[in-house]
Protein backbone atom coordinates (compact mmCIF):
# COMPACT_ATOMS: atom_id res chain seq x y z
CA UNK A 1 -73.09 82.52 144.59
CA UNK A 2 -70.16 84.85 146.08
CA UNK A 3 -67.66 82.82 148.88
CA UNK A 4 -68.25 86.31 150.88
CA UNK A 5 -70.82 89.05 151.38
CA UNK A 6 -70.15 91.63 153.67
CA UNK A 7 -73.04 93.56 155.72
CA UNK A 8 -72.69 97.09 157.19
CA UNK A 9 -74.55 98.99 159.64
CA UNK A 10 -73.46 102.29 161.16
CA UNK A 11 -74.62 103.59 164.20
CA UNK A 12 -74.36 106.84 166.17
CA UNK A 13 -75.71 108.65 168.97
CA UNK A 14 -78.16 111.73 168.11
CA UNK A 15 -78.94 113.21 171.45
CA UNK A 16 -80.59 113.00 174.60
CA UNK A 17 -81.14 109.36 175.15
CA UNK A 18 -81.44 108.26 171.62
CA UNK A 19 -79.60 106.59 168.56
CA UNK A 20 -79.92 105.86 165.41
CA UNK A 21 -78.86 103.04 163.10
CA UNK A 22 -79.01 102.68 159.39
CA UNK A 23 -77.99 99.69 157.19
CA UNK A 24 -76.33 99.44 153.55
CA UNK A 25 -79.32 96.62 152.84
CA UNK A 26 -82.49 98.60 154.54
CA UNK A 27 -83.99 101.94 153.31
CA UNK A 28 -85.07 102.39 157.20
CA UNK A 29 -83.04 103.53 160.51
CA UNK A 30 -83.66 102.30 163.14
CA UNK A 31 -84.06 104.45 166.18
CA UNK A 32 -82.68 102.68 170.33
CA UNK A 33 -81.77 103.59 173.20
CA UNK A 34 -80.62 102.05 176.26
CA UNK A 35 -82.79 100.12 178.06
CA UNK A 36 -84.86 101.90 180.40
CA UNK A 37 -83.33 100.02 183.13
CA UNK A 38 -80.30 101.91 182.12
CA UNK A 39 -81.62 105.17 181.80
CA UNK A 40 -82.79 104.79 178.32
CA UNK A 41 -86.43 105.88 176.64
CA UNK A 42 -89.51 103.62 176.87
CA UNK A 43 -90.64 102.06 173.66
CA UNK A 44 -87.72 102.15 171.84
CA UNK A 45 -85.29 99.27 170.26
CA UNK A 46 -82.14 98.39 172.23
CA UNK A 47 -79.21 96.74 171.65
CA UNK A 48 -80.51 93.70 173.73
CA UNK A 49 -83.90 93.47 171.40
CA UNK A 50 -81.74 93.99 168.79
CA UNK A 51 -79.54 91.18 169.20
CA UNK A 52 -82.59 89.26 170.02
CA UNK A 53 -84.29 89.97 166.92
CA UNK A 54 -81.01 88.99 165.26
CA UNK A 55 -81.21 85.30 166.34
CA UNK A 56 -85.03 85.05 166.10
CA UNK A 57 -85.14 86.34 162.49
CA UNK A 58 -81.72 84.31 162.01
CA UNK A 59 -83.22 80.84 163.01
CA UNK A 60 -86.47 81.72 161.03
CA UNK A 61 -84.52 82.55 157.92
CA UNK A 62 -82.81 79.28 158.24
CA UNK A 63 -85.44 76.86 159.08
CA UNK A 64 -87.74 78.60 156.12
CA UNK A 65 -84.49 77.56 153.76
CA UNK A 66 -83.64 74.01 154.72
CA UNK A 67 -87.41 73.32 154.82
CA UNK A 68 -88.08 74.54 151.43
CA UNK A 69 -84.72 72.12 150.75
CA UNK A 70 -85.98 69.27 151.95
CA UNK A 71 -89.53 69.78 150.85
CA UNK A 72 -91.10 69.60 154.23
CA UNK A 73 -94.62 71.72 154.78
CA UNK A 74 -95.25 73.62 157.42
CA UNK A 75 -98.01 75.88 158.53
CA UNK A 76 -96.54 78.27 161.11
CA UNK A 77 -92.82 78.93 162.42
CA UNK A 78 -93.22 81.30 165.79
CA UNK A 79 -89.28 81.56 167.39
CA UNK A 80 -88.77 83.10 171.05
CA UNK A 81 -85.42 85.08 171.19
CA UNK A 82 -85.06 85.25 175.35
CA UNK A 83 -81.75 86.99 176.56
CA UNK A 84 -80.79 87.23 180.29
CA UNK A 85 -78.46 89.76 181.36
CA UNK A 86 -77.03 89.85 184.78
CA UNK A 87 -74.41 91.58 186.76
CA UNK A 88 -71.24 89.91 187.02
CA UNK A 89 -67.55 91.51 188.44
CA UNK A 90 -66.86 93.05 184.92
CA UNK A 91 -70.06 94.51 184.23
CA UNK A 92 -73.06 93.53 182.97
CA UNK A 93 -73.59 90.60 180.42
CA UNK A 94 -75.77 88.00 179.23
CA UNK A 95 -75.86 84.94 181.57
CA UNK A 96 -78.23 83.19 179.44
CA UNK A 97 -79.69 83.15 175.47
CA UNK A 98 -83.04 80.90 175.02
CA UNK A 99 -84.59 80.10 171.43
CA UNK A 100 -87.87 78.49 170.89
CA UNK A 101 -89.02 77.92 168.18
CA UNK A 102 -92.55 76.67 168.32
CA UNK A 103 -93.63 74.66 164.99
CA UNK A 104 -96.65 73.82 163.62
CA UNK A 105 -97.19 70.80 161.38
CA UNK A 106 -100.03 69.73 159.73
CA UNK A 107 -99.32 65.63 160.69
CA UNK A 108 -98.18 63.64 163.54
CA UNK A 109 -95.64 61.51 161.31
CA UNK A 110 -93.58 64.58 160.40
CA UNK A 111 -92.52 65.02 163.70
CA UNK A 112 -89.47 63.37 163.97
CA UNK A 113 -88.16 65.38 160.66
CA UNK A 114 -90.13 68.86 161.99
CA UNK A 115 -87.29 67.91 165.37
CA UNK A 116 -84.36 67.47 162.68
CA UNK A 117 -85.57 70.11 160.95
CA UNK A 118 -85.47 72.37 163.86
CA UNK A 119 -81.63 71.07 165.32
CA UNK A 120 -80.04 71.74 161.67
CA UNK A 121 -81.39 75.50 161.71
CA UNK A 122 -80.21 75.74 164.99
CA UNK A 123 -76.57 74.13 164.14
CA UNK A 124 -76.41 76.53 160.96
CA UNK A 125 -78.43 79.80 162.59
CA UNK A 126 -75.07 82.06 160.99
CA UNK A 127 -76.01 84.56 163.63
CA UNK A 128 -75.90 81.86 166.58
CA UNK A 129 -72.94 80.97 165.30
CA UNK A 130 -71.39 84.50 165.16
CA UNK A 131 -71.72 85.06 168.59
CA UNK A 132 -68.30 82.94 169.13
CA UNK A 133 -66.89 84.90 166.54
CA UNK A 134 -63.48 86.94 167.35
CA UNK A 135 -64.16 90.59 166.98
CA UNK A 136 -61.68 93.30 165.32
CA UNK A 137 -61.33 96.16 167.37
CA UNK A 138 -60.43 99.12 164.95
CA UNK A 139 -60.47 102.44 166.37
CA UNK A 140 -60.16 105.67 165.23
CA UNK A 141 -60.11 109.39 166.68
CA UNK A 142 -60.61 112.48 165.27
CA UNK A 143 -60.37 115.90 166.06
CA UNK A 144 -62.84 118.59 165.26
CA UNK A 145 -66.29 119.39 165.37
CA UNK A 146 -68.51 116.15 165.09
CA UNK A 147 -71.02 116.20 162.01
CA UNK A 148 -72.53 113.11 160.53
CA UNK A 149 -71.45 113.30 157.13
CA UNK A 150 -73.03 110.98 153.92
CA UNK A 151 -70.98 108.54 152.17
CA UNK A 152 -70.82 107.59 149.17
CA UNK A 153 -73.48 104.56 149.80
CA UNK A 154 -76.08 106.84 151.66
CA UNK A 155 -75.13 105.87 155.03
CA UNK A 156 -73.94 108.67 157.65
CA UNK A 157 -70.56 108.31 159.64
CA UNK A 158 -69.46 110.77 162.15
């Protein structure tokens, strides 16, 4: 197995209220807006599910591996991604990030494991864990007429 993989997602903004997102490893897009708290459409994605889905799926993922490591059986994995966002002096942010995982276990003496289980998926989650990540910041301007334009992989870039 490679030392690094590299995932890609490009987003833009369409129109209106809307955006679209597309990934190098998914054949769909994936349509958001704001949140409609923020002037944004009802029932679509936002950033704020999005990042939520991110750390559900994420701990999911992970659990499902180290179980299938260890050999533990399980009959259900549910996780709860719960962000708060509140409004602080610099803007809005999130105040608060919940997980629960809720696990179901076919006997009583694989509890204490199911509860080890659970902390070491939480302690490896790689999207958890990016969330202290430092971010590059690489900008770029250009002038002209804006059209989404196909690369060589199939995604669109402005």
């Amino acid at each position: 197995m490679e030392n690094e993989h590299k995932y890609r997602v490009v987003a833009w903004w369409t129109s209106g209220r809307t955006g679209i997102a597309k990934s190098d490893s998914a054949p769909n897009a994936i349509h958001f807006t704001a949140p409609p708290q923020f002037g944004g459409l009802e029932g679509r994605w936002t950033p704020e599910d999005l990042l939520m889905t991110a750390l559900a799926s994420c701990f999911t993922t992970t659990f499902h591996t180290i179980a299938g490591y260890s050999k533990f059986e399980y009959t259900d994995l549910a996780v709860e991604a719960e962000g708060t966002v509140c409004k602080t002096d610099n803007g809005y942010c999130f105040s608060e990030i919940a997980i629960r995982p809720i696990l179901t276990i076919l006997c009583e003496e694989h509890r204490v494991q199911a509860i080890d289980l659970l902390h070491k998926a939480k302690v490896l989650c790689l999207v958890s864990r990016a969330l202290a990540t430092a971010q590059k910041f690489e900008t770029k301007v250009e002038i002209g007429k804006h059209s989404h334009q196909s690369t060589d992989d199939g995604l669109h870039v402005r």
